[in-house]
PDB file of N, CA and C in Angstrom:
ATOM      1  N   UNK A   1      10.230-138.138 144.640  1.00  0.00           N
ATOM      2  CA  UNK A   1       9.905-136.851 145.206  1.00  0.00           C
ATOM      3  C   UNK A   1       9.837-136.985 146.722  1.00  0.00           C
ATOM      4  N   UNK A   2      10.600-136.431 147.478  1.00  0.00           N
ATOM      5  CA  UNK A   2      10.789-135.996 148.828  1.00  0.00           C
ATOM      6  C   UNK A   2       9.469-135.018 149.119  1.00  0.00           C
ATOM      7  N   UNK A   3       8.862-135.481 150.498  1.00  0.00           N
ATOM      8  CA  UNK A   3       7.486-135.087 151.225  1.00  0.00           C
ATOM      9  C   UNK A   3       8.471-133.776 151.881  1.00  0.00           C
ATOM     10  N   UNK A   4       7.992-132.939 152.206  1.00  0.00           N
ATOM     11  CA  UNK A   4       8.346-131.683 153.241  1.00  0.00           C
ATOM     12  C   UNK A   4       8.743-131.840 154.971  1.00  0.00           C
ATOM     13  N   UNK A   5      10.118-131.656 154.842  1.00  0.00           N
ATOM     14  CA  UNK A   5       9.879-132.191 156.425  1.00  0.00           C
ATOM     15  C   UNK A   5      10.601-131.038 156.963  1.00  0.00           C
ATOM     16  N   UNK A   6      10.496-130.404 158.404  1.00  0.00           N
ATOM     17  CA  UNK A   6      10.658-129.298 159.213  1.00  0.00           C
ATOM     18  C   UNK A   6       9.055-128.627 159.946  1.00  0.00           C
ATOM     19  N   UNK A   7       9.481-127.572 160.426  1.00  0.00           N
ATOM     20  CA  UNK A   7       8.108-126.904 161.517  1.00  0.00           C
ATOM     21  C   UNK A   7       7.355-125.873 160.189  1.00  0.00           C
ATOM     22  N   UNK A   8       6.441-125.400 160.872  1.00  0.00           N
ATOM     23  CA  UNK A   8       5.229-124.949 160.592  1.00  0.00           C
ATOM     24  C   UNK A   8       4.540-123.961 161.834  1.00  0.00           C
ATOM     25  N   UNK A   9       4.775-122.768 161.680  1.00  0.00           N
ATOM     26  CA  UNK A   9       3.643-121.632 162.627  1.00  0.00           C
ATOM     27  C   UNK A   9       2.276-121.468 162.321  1.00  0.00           C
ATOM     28  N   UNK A  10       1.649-122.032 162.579  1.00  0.00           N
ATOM     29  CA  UNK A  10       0.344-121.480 161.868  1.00  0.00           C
ATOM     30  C   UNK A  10      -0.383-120.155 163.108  1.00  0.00           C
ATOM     31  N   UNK A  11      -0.439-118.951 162.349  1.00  0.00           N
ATOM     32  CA  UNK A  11      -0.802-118.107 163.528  1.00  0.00           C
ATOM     33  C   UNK A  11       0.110-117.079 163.328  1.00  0.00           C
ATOM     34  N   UNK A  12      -0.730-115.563 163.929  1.00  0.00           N
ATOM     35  CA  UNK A  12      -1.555-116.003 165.136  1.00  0.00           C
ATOM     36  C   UNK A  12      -2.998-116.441 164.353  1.00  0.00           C
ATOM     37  N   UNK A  13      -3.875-116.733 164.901  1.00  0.00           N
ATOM     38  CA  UNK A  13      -5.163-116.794 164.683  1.00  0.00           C
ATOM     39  C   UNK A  13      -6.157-116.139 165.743  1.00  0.00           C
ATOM     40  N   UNK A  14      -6.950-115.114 165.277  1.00  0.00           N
ATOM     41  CA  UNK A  14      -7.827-114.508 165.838  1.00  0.00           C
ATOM     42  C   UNK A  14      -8.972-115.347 166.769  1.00  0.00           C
ATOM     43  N   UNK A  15      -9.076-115.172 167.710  1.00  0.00           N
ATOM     44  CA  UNK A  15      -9.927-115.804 169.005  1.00  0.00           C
ATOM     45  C   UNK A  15     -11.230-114.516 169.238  1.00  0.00           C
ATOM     46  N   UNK A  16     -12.337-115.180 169.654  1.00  0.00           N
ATOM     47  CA  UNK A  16     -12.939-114.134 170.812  1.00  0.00           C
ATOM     48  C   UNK A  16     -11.841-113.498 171.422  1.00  0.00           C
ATOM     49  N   UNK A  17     -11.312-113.852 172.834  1.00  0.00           N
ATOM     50  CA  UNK A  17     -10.687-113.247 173.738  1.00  0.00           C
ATOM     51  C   UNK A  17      -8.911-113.952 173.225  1.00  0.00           C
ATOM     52  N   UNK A  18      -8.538-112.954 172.399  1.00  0.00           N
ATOM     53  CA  UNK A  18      -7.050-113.273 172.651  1.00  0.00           C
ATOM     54  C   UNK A  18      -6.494-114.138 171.341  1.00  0.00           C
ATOM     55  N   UNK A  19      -5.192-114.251 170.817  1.00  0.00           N
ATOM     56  CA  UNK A  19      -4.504-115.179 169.881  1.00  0.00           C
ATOM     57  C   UNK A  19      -4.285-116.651 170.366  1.00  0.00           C
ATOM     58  N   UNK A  20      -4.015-117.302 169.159  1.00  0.00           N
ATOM     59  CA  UNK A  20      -3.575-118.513 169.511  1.00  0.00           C
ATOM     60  C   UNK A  20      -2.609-119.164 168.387  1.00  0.00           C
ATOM     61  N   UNK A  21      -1.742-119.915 168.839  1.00  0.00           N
ATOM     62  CA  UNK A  21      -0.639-120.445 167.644  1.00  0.00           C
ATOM     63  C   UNK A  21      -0.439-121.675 167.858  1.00  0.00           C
ATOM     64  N   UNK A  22      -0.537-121.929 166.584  1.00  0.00           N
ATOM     65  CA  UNK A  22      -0.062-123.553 166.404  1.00  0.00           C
ATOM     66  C   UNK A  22       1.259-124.169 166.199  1.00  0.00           C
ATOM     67  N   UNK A  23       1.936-124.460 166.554  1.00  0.00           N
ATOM     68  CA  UNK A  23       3.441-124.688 166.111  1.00  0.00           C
ATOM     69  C   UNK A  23       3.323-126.305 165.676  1.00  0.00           C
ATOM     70  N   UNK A  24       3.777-126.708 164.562  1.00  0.00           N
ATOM     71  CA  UNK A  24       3.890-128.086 164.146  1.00  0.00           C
ATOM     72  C   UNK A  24       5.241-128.223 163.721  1.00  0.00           C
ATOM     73  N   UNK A  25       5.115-129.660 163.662  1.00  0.00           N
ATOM     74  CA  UNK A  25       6.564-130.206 163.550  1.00  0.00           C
ATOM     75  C   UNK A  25       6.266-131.522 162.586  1.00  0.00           C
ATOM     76  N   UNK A  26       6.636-131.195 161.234  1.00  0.00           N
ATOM     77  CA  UNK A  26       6.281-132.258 160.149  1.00  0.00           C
ATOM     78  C   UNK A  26       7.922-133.068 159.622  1.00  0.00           C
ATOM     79  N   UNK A  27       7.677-134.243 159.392  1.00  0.00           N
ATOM     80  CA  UNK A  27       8.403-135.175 158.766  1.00  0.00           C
ATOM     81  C   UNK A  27       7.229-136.070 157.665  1.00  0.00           C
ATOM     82  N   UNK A  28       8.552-136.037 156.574  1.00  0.00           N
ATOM     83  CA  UNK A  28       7.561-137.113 155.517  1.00  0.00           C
ATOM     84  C   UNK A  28       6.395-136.653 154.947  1.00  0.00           C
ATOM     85  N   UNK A  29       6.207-135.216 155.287  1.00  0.00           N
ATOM     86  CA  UNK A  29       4.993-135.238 154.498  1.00  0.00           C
ATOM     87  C   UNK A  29       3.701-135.302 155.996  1.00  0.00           C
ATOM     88  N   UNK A  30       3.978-135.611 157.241  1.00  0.00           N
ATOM     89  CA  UNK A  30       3.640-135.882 158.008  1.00  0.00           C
ATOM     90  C   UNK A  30       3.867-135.282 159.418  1.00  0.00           C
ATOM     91  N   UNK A  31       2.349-134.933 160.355  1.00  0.00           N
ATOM     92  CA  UNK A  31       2.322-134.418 161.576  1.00  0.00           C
ATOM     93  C   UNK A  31       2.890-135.033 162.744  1.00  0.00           C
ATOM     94  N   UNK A  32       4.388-134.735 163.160  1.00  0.00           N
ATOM     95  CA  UNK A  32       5.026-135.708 164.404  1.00  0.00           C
ATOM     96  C   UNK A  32       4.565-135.505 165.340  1.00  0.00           C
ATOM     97  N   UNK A  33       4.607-134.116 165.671  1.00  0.00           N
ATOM     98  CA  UNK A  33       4.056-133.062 167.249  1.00  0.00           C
ATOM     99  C   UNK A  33       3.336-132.004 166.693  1.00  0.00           C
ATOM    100  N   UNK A  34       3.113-131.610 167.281  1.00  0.00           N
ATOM    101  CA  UNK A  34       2.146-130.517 167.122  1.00  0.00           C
ATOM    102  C   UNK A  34       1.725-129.622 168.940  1.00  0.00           C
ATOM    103  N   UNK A  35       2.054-128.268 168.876  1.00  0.00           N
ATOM    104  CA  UNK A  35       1.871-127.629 170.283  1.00  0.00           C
ATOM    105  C   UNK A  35       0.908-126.369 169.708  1.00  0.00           C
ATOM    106  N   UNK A  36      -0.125-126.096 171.168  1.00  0.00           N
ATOM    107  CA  UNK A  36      -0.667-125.152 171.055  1.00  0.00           C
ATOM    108  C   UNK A  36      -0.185-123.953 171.648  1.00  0.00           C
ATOM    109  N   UNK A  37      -0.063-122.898 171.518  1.00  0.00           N
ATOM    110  CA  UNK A  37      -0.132-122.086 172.873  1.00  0.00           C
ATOM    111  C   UNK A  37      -1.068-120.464 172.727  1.00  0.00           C
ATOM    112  N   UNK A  38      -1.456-120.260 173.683  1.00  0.00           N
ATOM    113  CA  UNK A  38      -2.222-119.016 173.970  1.00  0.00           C
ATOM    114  C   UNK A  38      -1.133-118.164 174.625  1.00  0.00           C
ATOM    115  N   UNK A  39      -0.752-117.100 174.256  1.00  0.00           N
ATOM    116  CA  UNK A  39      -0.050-116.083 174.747  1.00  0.00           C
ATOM    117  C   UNK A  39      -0.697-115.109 175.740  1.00  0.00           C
ATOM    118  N   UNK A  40      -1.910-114.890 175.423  1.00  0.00           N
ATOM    119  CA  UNK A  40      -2.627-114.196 176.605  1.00  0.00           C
ATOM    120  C   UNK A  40      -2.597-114.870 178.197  1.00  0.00           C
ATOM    121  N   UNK A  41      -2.444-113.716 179.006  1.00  0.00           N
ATOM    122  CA  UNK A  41      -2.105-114.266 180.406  1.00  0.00           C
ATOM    123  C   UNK A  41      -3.392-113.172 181.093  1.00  0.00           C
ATOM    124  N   UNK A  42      -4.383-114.260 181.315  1.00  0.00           N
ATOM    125  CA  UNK A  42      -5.680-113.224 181.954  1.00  0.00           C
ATOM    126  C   UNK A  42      -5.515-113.372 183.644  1.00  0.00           C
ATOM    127  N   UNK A  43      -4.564-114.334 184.174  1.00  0.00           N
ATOM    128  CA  UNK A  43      -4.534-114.485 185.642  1.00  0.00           C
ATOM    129  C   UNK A  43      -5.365-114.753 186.850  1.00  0.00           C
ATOM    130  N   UNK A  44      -6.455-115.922 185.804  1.00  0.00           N
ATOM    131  CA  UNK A  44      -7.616-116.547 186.781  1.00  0.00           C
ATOM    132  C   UNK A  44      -6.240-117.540 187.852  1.00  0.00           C
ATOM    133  N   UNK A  45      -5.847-117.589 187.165  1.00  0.00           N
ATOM    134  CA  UNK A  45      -4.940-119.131 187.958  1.00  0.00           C
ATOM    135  C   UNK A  45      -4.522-118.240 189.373  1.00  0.00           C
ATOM    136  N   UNK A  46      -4.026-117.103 189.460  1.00  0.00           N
ATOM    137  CA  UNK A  46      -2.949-116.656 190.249  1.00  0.00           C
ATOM    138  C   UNK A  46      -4.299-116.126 190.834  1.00  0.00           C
ATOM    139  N   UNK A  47      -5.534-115.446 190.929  1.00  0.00           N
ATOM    140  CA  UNK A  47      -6.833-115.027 191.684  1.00  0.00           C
ATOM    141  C   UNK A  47      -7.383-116.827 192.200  1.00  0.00           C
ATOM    142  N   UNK A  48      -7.254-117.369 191.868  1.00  0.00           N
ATOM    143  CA  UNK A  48      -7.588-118.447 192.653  1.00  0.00           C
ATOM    144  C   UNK A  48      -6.690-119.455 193.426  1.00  0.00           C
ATOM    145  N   UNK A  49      -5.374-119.199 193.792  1.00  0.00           N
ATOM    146  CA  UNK A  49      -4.570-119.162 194.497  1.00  0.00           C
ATOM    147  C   UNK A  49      -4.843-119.277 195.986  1.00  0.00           C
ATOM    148  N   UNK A  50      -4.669-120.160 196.748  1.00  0.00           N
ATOM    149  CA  UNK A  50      -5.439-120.052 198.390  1.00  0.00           C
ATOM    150  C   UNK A  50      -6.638-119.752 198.663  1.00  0.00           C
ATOM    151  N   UNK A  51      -7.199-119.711 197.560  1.00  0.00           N
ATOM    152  CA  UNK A  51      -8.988-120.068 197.580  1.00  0.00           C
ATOM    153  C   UNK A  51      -9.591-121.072 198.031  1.00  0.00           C
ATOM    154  N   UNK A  52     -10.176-121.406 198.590  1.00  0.00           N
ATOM    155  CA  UNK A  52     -10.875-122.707 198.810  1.00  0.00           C
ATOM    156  C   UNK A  52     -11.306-123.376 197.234  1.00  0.00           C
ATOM    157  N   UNK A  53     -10.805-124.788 196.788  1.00  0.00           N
ATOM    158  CA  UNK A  53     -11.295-124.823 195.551  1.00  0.00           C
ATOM    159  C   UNK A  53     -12.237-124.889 194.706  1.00  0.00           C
ATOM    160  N   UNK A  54     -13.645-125.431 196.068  1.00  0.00           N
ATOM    161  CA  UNK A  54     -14.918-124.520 195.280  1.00  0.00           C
ATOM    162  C   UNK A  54     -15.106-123.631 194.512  1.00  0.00           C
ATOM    163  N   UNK A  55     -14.389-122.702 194.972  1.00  0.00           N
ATOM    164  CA  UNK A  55     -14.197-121.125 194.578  1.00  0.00           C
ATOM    165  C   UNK A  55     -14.288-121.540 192.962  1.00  0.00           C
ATOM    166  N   UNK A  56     -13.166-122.434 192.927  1.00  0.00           N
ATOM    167  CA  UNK A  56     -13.049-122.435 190.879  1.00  0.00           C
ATOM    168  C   UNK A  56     -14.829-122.437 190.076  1.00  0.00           C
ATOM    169  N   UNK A  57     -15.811-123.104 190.883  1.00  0.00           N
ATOM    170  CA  UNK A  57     -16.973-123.077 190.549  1.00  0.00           C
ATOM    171  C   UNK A  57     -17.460-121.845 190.515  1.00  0.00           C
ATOM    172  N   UNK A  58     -17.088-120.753 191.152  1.00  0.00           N
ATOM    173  CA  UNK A  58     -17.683-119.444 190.699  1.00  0.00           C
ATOM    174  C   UNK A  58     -16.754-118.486 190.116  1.00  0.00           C
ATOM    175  N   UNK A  59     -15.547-118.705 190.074  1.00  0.00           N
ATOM    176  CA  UNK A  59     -15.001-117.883 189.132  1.00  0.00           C
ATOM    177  C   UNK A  59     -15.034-118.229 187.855  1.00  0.00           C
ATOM    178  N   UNK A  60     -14.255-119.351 187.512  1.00  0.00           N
ATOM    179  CA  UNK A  60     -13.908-119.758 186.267  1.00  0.00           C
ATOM    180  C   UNK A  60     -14.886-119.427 185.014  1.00  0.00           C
ATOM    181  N   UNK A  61     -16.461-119.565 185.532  1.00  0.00           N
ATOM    182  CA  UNK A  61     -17.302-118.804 184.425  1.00  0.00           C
ATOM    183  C   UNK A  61     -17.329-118.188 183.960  1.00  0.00           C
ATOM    184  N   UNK A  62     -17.070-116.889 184.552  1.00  0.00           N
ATOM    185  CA  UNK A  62     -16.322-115.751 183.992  1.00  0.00           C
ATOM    186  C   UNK A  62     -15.143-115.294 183.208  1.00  0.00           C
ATOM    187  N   UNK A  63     -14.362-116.020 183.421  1.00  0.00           N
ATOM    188  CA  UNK A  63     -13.269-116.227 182.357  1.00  0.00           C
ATOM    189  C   UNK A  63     -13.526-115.891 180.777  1.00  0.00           C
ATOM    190  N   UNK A  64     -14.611-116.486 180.621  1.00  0.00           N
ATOM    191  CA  UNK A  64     -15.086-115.907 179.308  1.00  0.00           C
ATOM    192  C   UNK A  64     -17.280-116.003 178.864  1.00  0.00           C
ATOM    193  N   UNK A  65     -17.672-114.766 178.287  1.00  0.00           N
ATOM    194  CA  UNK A  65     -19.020-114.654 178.704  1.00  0.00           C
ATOM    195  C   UNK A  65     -19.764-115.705 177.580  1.00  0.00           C
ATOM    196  N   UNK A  66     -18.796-115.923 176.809  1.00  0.00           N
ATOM    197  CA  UNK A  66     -19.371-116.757 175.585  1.00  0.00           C
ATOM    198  C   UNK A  66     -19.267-118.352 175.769  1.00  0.00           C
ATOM    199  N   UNK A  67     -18.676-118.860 176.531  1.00  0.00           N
ATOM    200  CA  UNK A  67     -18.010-119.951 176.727  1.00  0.00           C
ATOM    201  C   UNK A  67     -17.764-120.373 178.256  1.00  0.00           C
ATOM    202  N   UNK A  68     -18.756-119.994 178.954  1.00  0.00           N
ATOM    203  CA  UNK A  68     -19.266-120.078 180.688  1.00  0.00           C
ATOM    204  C   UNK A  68     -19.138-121.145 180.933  1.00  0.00           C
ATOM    205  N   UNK A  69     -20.190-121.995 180.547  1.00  0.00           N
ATOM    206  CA  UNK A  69     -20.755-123.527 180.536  1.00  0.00           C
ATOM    207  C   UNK A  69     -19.331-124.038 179.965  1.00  0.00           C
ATOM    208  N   UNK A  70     -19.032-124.170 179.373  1.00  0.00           N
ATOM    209  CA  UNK A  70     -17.585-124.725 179.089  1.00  0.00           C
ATOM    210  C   UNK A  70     -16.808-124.940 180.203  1.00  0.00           C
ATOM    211  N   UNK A  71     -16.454-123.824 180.400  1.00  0.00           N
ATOM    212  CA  UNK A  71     -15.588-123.254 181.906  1.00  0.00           C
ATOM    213  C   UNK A  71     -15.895-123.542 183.077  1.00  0.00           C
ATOM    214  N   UNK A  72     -17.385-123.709 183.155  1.00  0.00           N
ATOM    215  CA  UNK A  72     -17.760-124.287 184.537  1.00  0.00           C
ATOM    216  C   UNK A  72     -18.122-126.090 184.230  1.00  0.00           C
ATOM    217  N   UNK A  73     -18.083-126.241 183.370  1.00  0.00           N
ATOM    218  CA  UNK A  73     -17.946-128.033 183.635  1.00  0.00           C
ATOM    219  C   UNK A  73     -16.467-128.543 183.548  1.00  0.00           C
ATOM    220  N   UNK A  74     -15.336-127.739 182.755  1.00  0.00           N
ATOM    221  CA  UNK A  74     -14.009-127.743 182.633  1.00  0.00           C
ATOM    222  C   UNK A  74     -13.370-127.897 184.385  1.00  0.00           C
ATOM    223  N   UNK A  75     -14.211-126.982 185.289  1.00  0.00           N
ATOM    224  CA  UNK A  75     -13.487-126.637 186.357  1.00  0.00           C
ATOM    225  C   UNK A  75     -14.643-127.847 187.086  1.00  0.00           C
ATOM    226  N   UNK A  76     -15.682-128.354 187.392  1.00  0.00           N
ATOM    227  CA  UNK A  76     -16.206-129.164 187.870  1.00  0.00           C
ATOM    228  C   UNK A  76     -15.885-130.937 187.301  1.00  0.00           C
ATOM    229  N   UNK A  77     -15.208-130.792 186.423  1.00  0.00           N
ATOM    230  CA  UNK A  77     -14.659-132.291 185.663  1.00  0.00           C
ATOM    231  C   UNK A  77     -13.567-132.041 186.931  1.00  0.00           C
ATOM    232  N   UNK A  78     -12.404-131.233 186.781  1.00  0.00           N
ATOM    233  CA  UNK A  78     -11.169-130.801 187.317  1.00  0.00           C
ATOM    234  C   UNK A  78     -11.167-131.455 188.763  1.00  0.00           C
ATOM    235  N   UNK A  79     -12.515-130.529 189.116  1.00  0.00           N
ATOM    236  CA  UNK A  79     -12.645-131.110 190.919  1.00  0.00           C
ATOM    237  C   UNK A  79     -12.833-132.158 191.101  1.00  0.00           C
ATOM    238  N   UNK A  80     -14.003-132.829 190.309  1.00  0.00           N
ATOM    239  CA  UNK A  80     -14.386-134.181 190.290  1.00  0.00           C
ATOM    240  C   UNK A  80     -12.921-134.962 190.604  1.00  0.00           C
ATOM    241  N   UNK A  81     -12.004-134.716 189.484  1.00  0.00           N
ATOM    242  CA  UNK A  81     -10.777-136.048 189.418  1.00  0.00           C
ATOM    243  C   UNK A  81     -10.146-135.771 190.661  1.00  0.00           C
ATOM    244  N   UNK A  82      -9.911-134.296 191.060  1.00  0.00           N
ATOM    245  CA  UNK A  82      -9.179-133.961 192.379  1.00  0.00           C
ATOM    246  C   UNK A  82      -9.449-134.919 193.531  1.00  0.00           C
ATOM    247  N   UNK A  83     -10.852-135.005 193.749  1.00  0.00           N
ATOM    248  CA  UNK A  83     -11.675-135.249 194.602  1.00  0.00           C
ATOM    249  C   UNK A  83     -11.686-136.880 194.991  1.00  0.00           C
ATOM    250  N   UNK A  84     -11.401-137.184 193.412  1.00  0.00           N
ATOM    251  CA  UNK A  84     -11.544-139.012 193.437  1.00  0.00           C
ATOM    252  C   UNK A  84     -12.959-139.169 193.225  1.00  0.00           C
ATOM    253  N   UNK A  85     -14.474-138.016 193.070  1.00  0.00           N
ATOM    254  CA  UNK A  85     -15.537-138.532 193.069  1.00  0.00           C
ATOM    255  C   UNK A  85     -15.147-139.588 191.186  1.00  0.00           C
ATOM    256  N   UNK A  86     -16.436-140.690 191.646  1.00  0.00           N
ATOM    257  CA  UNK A  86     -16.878-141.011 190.587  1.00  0.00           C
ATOM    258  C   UNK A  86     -18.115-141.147 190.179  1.00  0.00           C
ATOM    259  N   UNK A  87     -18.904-140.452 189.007  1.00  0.00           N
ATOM    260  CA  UNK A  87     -20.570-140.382 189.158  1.00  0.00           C
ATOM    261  C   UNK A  87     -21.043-141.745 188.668  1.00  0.00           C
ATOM    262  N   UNK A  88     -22.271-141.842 188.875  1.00  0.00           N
ATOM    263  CA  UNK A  88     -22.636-142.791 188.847  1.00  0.00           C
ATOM    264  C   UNK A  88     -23.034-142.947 187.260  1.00  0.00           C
ATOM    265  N   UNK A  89     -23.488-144.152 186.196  1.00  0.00           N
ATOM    266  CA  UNK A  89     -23.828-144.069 185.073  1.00  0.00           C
ATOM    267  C   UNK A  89     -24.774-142.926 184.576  1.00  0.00           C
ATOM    268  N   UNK A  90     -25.816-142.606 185.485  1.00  0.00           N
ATOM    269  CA  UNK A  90     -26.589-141.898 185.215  1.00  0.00           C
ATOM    270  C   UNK A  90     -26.387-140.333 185.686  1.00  0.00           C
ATOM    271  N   UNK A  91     -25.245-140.568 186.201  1.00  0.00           N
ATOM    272  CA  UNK A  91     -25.052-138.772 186.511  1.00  0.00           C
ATOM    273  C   UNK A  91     -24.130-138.181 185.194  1.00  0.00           C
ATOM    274  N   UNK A  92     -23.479-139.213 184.190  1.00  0.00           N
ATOM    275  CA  UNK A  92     -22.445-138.687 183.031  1.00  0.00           C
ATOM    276  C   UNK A  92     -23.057-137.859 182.181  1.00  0.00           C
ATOM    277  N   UNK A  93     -22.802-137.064 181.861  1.00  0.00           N
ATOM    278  CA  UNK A  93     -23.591-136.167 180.612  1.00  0.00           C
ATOM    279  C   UNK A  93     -23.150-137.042 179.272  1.00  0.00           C
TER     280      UNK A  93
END
């Protein structure tokens, strides 16, 4: 017996804010790749554009009201690597 091999859509799937789809790509019975994508285009990226990049620390929260804290350590990890900081043991969450 031959395993299933070709793609897979899974989606859309209902989000808080917006869809999301899974596209897979199976061989053997088995997950090769696998891509996400969000089709919604809310256009934080293009509002923070020639901002000073602090800035990402007060917008990005907003992005979504449920999922702030997410968004603002997402965009403070971001700067961090930009930056080259590295925290110290006791500053890692």
């Amino acid at each position: 017996m031959s395993l299933p091999t070709g793609n897979t859509l899974l989606g859309p799937l209902n989000r808080v804010e917006g869809d999301l789809e899974i596209r897979v790509q199976e061989a053997d019975g088995r997950v090769q790749q696998a891509w996400v994508n969000s089709p919604l285009f809310r256009g934080f990226e293009v509002i923070l554009q020639g901002k000073p990049p602090l800035d990402a620390l007060v917008y990005t929260p907003r992005i979504c009201g449920i999922c702030s804290v997410a968004q603002s350590v997402a965009a403070a990890s971001a700067l961090a690597d930009y930056m080259g900081v590295v925290p110290t043991d006791n500053g890692r969450l």
